[in-house]
N, C-alpha and C. Protein backbone atom coordinates (compact mmCIF):
# COMPACT_ATOMS: atom_id res chain seq x y z
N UNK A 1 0.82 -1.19 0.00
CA UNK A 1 0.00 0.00 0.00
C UNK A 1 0.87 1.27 0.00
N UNK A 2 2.13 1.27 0.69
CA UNK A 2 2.67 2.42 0.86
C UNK A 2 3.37 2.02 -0.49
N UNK A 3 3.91 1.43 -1.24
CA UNK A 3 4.25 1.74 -2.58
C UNK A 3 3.22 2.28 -3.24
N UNK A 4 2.44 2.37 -3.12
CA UNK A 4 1.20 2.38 -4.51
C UNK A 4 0.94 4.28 -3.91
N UNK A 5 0.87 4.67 -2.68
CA UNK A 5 1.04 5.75 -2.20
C UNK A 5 1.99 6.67 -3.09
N UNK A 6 3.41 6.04 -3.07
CA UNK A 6 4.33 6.49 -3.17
C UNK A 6 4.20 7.04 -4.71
N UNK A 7 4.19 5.48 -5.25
CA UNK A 7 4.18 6.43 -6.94
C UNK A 7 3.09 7.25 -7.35
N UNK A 8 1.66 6.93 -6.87
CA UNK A 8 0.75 8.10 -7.02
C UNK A 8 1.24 9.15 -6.62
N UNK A 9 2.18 9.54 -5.68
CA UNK A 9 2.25 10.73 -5.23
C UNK A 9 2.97 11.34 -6.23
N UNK A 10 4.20 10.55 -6.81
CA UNK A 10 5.40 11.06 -7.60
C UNK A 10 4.82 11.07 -8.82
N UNK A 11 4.06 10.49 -9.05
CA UNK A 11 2.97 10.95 -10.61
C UNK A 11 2.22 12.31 -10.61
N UNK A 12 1.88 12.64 -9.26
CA UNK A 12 0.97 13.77 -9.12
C UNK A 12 1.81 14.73 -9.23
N UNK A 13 3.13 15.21 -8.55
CA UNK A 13 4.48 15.78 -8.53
C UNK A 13 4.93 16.10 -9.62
N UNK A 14 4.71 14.80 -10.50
CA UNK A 14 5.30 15.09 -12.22
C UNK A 14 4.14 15.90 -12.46
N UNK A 15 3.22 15.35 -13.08
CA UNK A 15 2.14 16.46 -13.28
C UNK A 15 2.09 17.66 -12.99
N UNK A 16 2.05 17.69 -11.77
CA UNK A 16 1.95 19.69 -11.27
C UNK A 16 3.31 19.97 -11.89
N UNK A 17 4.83 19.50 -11.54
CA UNK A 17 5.64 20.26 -12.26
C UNK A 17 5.37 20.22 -14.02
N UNK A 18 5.17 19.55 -14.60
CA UNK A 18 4.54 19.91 -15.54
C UNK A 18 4.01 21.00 -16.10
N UNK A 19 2.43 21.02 -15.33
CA UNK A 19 1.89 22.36 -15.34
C UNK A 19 2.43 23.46 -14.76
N UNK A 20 2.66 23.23 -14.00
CA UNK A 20 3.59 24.37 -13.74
C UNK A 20 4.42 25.17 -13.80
N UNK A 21 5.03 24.19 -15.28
CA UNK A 21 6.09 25.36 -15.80
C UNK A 21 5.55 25.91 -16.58
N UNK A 22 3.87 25.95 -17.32
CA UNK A 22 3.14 26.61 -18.22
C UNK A 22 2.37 27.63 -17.43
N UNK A 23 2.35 27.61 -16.06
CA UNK A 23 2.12 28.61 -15.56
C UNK A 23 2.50 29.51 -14.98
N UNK A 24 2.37 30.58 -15.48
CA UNK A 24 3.25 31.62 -14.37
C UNK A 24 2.82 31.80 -13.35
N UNK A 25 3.89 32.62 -12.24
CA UNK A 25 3.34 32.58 -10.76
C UNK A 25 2.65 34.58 -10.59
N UNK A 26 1.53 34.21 -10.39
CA UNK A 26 1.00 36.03 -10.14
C UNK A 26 0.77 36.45 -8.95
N UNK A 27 0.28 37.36 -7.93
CA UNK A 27 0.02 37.97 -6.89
C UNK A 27 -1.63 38.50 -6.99
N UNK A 28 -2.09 38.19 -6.69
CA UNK A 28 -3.77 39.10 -6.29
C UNK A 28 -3.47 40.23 -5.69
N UNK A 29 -4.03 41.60 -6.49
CA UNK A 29 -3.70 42.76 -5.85
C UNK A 29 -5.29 43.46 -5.50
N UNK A 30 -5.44 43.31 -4.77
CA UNK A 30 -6.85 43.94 -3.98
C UNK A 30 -6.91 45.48 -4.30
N UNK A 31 -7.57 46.03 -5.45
CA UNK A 31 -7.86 47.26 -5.74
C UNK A 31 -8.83 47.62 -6.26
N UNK A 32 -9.31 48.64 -6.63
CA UNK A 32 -10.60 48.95 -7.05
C UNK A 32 -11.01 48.19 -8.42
N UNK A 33 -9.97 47.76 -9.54
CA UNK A 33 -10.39 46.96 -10.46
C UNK A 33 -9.14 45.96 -9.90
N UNK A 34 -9.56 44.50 -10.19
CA UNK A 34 -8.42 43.65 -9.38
C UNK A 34 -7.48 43.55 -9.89
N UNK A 35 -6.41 43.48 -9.49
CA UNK A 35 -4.54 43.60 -10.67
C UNK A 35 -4.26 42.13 -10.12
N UNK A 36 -3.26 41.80 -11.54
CA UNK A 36 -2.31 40.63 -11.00
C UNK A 36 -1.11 41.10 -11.36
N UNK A 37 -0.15 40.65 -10.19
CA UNK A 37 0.76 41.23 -10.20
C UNK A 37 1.99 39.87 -10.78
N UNK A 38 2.41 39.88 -11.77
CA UNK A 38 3.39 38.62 -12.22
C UNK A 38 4.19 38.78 -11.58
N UNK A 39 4.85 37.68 -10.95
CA UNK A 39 6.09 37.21 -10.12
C UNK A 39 6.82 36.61 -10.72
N UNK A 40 8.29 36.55 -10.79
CA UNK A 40 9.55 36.61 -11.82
C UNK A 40 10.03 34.65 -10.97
N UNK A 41 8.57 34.16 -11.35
CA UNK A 41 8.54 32.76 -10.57
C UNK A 41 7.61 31.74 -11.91
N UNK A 42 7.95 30.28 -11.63
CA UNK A 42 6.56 30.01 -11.87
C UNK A 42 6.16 28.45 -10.76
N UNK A 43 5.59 27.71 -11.25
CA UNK A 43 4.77 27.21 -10.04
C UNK A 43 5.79 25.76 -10.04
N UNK A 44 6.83 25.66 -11.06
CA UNK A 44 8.00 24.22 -10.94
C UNK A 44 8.31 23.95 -9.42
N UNK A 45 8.63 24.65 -9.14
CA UNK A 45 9.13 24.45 -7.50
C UNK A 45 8.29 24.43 -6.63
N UNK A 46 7.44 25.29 -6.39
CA UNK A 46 6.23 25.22 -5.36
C UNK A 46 5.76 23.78 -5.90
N UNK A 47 5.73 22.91 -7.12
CA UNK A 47 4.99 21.72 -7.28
C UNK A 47 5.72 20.83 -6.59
N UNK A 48 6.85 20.85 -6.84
CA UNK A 48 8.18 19.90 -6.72
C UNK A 48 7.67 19.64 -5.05
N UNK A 49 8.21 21.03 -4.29
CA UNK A 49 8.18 21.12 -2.76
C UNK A 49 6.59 20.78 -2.44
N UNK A 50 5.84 20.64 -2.53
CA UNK A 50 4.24 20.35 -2.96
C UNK A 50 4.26 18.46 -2.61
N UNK A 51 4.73 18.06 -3.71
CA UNK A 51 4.69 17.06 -3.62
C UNK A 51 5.39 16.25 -2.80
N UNK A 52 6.56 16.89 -2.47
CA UNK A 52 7.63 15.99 -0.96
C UNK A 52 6.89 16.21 -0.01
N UNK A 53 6.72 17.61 0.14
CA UNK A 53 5.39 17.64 1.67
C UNK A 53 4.49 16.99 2.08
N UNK A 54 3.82 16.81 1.29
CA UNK A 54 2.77 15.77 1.06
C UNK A 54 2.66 13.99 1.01
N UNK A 55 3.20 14.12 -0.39
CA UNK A 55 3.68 12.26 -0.33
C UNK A 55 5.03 12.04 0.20
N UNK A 56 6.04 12.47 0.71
CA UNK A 56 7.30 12.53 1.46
C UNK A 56 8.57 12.15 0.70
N UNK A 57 9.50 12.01 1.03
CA UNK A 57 11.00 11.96 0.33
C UNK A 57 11.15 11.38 -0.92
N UNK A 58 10.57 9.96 -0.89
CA UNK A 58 10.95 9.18 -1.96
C UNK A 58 9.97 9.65 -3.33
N UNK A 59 8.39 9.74 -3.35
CA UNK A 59 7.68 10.24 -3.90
C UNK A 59 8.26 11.08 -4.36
N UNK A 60 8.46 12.58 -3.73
CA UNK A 60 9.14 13.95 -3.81
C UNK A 60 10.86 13.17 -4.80
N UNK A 61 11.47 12.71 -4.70
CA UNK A 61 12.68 12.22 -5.61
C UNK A 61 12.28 11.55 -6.73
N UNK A 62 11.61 10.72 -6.77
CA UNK A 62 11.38 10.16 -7.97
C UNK A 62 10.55 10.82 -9.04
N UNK A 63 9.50 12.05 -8.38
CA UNK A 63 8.95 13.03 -9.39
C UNK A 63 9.87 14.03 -10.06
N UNK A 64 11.14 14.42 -8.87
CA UNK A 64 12.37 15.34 -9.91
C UNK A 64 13.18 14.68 -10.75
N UNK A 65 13.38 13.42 -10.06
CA UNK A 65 13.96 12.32 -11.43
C UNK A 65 13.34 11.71 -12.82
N UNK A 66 11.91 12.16 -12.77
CA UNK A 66 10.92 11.64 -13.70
C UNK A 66 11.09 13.17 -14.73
N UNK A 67 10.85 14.01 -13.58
CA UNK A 67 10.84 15.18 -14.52
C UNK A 67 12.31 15.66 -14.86
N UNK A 68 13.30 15.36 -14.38
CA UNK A 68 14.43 15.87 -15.04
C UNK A 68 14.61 15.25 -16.59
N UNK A 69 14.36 13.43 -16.49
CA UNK A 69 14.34 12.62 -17.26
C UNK A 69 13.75 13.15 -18.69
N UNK A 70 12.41 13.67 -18.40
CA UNK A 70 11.56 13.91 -19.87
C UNK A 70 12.15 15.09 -20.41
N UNK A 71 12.85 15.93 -19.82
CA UNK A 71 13.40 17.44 -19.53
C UNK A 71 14.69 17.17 -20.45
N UNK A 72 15.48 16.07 -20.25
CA UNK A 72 16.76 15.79 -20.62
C UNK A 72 16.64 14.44 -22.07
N UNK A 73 15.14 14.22 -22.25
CA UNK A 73 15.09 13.27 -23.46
C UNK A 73 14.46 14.36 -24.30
N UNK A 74 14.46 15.43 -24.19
CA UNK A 74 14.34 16.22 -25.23
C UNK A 74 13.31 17.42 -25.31
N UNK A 75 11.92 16.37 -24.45
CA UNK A 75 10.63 17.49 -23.94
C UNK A 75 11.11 18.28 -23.80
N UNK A 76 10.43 19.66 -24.17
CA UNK A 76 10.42 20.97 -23.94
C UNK A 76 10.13 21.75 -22.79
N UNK A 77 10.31 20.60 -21.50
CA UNK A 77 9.78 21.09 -20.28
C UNK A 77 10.34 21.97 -19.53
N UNK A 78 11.49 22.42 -19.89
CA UNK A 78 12.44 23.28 -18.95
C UNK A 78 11.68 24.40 -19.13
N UNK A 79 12.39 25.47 -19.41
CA UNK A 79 12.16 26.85 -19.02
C UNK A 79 12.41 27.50 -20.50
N UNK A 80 13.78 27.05 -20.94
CA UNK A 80 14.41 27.04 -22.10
C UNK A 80 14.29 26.12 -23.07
N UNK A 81 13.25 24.89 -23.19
CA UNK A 81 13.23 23.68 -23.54
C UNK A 81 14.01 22.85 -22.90
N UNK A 82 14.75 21.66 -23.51
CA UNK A 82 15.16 20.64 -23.35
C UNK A 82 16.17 19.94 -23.94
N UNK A 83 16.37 18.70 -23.24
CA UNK A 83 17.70 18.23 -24.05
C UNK A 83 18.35 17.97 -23.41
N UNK A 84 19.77 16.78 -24.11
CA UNK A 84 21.05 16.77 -22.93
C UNK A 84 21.70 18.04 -23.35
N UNK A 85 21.63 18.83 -24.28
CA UNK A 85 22.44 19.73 -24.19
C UNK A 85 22.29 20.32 -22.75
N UNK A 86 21.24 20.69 -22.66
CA UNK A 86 20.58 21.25 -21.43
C UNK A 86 21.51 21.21 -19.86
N UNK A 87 22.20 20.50 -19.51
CA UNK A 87 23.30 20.14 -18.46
C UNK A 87 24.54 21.46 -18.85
N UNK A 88 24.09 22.27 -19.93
CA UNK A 88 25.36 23.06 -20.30
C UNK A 88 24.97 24.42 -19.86
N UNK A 89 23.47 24.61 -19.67
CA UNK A 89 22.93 25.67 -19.39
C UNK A 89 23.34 26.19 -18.37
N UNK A 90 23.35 27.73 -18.03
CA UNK A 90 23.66 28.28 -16.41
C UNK A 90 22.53 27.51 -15.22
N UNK A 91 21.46 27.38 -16.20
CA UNK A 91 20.09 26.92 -14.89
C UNK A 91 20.51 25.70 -14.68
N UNK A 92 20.78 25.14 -14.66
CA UNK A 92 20.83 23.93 -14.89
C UNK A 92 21.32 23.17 -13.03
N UNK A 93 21.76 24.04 -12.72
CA UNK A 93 22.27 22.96 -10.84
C UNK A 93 20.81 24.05 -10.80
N UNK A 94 20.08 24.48 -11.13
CA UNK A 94 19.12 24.84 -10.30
C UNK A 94 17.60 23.14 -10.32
N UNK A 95 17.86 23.04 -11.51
CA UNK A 95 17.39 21.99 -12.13
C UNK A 95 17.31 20.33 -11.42
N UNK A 96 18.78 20.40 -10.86
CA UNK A 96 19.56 19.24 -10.61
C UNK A 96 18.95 19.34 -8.71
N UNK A 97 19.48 20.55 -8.68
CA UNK A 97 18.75 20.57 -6.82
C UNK A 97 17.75 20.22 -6.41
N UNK A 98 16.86 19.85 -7.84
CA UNK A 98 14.99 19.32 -7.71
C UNK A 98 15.42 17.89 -6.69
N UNK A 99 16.14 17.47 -6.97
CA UNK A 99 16.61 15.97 -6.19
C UNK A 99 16.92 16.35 -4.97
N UNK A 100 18.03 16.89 -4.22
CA UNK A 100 17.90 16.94 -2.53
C UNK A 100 17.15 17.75 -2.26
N UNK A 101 16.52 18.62 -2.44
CA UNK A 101 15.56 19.68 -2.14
C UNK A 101 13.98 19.01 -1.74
N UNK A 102 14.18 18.04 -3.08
CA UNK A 102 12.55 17.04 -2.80
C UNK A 102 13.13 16.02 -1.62
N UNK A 103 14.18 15.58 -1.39
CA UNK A 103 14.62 14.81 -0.22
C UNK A 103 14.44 15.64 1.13
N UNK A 104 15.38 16.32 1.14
CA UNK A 104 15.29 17.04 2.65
C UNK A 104 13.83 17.56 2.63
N UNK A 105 13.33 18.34 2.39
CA UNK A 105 11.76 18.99 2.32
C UNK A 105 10.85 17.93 2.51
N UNK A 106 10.96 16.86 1.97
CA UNK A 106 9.92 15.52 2.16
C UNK A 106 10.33 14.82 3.56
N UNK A 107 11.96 14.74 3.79
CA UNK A 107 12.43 13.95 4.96
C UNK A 107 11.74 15.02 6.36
N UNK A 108 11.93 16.36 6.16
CA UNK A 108 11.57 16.98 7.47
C UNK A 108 10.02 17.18 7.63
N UNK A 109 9.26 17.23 6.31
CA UNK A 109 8.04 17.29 6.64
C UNK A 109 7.11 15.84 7.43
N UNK A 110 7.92 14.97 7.53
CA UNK A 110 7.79 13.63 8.08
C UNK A 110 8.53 13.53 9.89
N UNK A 111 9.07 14.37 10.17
CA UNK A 111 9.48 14.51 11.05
C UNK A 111 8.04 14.77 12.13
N UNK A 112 8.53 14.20 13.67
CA UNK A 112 7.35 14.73 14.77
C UNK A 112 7.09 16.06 14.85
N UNK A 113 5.77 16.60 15.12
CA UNK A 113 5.19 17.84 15.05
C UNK A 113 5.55 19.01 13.78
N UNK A 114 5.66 18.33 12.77
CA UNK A 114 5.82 19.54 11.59
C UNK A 114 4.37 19.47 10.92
N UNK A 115 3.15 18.79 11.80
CA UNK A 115 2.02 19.23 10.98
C UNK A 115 1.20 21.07 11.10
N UNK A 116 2.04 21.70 11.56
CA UNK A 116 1.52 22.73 11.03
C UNK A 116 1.94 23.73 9.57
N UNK A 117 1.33 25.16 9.68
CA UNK A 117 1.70 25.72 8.19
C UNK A 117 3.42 26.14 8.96
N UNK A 118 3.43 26.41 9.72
CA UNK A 118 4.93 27.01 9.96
C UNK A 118 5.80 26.05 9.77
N UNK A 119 5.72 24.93 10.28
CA UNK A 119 6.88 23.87 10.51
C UNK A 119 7.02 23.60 8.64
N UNK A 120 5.90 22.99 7.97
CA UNK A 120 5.52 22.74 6.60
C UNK A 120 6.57 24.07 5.78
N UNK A 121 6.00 25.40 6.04
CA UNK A 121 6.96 26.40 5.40
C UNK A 121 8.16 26.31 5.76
N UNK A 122 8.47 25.76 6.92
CA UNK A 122 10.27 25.84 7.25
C UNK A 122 10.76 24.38 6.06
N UNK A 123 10.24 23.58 6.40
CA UNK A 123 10.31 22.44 5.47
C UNK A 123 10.97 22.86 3.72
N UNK A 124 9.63 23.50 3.35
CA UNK A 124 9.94 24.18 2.27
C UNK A 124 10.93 24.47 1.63
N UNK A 125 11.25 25.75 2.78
CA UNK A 125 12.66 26.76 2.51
C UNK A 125 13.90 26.30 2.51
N UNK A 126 13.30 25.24 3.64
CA UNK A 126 14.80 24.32 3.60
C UNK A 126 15.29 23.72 2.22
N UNK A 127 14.26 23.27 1.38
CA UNK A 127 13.74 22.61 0.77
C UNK A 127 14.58 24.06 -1.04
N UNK A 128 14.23 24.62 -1.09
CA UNK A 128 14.58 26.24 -1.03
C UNK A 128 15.76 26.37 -1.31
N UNK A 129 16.54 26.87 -0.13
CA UNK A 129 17.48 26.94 0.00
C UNK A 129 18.76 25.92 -0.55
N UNK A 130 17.98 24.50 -0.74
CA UNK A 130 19.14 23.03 -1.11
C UNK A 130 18.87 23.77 -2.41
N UNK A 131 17.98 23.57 -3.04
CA UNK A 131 17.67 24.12 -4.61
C UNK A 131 18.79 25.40 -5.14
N UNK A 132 18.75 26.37 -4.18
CA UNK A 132 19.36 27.52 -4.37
C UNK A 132 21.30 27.32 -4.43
N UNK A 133 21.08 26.13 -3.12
CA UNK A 133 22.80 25.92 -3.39
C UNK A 133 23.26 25.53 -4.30
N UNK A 134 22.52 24.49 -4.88
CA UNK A 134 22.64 23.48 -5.83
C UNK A 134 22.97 24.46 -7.08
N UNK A 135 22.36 25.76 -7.59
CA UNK A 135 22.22 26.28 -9.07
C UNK A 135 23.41 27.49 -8.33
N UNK A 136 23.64 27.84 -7.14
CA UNK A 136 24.89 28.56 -7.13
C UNK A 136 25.76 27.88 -6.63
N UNK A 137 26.28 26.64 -6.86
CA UNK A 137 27.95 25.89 -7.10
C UNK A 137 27.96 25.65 -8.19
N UNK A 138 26.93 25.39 -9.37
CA UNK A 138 26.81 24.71 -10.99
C UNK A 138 27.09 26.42 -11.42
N UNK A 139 26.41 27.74 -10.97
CA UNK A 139 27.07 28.77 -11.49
C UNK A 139 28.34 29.32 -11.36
N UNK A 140 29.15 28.93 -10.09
CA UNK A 140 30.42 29.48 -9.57
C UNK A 140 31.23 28.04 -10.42
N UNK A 141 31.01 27.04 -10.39
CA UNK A 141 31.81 25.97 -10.91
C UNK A 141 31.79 26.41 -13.02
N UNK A 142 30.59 26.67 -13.20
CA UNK A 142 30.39 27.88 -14.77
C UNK A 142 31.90 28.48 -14.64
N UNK A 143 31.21 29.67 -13.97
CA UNK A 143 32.52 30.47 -14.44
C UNK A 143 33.56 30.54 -13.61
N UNK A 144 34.13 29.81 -12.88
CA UNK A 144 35.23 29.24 -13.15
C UNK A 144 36.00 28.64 -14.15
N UNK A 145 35.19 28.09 -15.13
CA UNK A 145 35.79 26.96 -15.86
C UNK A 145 35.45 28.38 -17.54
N UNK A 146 34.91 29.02 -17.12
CA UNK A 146 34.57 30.10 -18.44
C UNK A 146 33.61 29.75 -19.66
N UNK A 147 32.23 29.00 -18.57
CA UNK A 147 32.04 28.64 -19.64
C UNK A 147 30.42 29.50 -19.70
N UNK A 148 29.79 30.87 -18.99
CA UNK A 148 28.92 31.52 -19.23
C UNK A 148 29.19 32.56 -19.78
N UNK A 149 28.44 33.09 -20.98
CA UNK A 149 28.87 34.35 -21.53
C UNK A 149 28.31 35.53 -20.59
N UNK A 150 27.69 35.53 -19.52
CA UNK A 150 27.46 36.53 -18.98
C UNK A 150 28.23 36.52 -17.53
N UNK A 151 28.48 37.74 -16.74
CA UNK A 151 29.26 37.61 -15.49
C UNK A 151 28.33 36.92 -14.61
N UNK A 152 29.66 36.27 -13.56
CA UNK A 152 28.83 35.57 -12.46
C UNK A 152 27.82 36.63 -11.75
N UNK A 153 27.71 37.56 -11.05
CA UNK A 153 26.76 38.32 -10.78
C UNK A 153 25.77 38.45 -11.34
N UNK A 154 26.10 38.46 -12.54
CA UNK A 154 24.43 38.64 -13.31
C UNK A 154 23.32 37.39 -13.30
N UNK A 155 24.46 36.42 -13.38
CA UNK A 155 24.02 35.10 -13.38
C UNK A 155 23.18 34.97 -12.44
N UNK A 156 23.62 35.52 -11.05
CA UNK A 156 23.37 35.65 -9.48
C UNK A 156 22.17 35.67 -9.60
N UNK A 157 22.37 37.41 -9.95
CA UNK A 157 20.55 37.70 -10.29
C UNK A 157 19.32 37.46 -10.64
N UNK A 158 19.53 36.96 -11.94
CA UNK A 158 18.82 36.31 -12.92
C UNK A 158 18.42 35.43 -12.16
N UNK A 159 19.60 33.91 -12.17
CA UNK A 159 18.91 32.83 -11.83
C UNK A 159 18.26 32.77 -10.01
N UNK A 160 18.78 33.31 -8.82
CA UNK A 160 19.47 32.86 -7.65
C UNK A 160 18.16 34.11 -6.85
N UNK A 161 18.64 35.10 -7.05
CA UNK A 161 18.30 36.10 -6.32
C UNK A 161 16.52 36.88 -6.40
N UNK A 162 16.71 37.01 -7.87
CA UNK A 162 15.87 37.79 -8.60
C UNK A 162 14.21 37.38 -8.03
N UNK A 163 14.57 35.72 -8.28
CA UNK A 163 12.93 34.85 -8.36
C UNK A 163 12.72 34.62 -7.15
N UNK A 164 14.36 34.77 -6.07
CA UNK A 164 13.82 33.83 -4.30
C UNK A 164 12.90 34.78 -3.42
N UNK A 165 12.01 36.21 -3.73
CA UNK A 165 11.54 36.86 -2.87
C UNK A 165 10.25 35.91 -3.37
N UNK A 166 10.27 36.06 -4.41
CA UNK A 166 8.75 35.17 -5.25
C UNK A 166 8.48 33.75 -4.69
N UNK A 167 9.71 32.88 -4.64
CA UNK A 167 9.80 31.54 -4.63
C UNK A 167 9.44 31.36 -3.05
N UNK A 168 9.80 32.39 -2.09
CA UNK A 168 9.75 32.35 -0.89
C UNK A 168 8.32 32.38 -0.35
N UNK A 169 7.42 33.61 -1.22
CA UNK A 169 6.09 33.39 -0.84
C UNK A 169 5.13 32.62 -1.20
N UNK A 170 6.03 31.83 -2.68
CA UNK A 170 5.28 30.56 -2.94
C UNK A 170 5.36 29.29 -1.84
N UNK A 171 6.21 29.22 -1.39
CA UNK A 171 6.85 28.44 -0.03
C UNK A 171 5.80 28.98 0.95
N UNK A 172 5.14 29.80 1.44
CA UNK A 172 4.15 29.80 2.48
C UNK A 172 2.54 29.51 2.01
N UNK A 173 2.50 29.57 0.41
CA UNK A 173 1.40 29.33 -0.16
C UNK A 173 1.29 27.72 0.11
N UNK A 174 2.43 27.20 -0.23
CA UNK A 174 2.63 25.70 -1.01
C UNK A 174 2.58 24.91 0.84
N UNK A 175 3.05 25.62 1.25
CA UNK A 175 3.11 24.72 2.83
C UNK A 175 1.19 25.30 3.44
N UNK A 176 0.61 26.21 3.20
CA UNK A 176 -0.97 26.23 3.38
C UNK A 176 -1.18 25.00 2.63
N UNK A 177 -1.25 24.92 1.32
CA UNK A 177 -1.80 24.02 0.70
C UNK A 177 -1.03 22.47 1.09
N UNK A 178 -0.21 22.36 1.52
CA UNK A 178 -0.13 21.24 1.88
C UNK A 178 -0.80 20.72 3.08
N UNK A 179 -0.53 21.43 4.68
CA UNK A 179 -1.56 21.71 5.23
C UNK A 179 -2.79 20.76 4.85
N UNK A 180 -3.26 21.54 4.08
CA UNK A 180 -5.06 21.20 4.00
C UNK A 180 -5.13 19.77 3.39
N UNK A 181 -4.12 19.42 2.74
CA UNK A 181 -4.25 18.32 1.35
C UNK A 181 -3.77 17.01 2.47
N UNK A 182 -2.45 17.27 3.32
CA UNK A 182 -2.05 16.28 4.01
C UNK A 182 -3.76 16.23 5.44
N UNK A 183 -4.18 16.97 5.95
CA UNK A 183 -5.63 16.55 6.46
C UNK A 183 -6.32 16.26 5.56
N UNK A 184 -6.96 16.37 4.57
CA UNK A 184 -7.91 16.10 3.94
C UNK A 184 -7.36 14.49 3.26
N UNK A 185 -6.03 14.02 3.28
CA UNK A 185 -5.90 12.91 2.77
C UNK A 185 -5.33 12.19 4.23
N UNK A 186 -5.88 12.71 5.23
CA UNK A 186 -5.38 12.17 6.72
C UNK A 186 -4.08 11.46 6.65
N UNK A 187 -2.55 12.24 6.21
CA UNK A 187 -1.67 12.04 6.90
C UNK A 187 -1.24 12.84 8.39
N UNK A 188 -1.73 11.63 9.28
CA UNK A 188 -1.40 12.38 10.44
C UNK A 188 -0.20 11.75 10.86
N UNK A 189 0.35 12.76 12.23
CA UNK A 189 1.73 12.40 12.76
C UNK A 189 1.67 11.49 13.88
């Protein structure tokens, strides 16, 4: 039973990252006509971290390995498309961090008393943060070796910096919604 758990979960994981890279991430702006405000995000990661929270470590790994897989046989799923070229890209350890990021984030959300939204969001970030290391050593190990045409700083920006105010409040969205999804599918602690 807990296999059959497991890969449903990491099927559901593929899926949302899936969709989720066709969707962008927006803000609801409460004003007299309603605004959305686009966030320099989209919903890949909140799915990724989504799904470790929820169905837990192994689930959460085998959906970034499923999705790196279709990502690297050519699908157009990245950001930039696809391909093995794709391992040459600057994004690319951001890509690769989908693997401990869905580990640790799935391993701590399994931990005693992390069923609330706080413990779930720390989970996350943690979750976050592995992701973030992961695409800044694949950028500093880049240019070192000289192989981005743009400076490491910019790189910074772009990939690292730019999206984590976004990615961060998707991380308190994604730990609500887990929240509700882990009660409503009664994983309790």
């Amino acid at each position: 039973m807990k296999a059959l758990a497991t890969w449903s979960g990491a099927l559901a994981g593929v899926l949302m990252m899936l969709i989720g890279g066709l969707l962008p991430s927006a803000l609801l702006i409460p004003s007299s006509p309603m605004q959305l405000m686009d966030l320099p995000a989209t919903w890949q990661v909140p799915a990724l971290l989504l799904c470790a929270l929820v169905s837990g470590p192994r689930a959460g790994m085998i959906a970034a390995v499923a999705y790196l897989s279709l990502g690297l046989l050519d699908l157009p799923v990245f950001h930039s498309g696809g391909g093995l070229t794709y391992v040459l890209e600057p994004g690319f350890g951001y890509l690769a961090g989908f693997i401990p990021a869905a580990w640790l984030t799935g391993r701590l959300s399994q931990q005693q008393g992390m069923g609330d939204v706080t413990a779930q969001a720390a989970a996350a970030v943690a979750g976050l943060v592995t992701l973030q290391f992961c695409g800044l050593v694949n950028l500093c190990l880049g240019a070192l070796l000289g192989r981005w045409d743009k400076s490491l700083p910019e790189l910074v920006v772009g990939f690292g910096i730019g999206p984590l105010p976004a990615q961060l409040a998707l991380c308190a969205a994604t730990a609500l919604v887990a929240v509700i999804l882990r009660w409503c599918l009664v994983v309790r602690e």
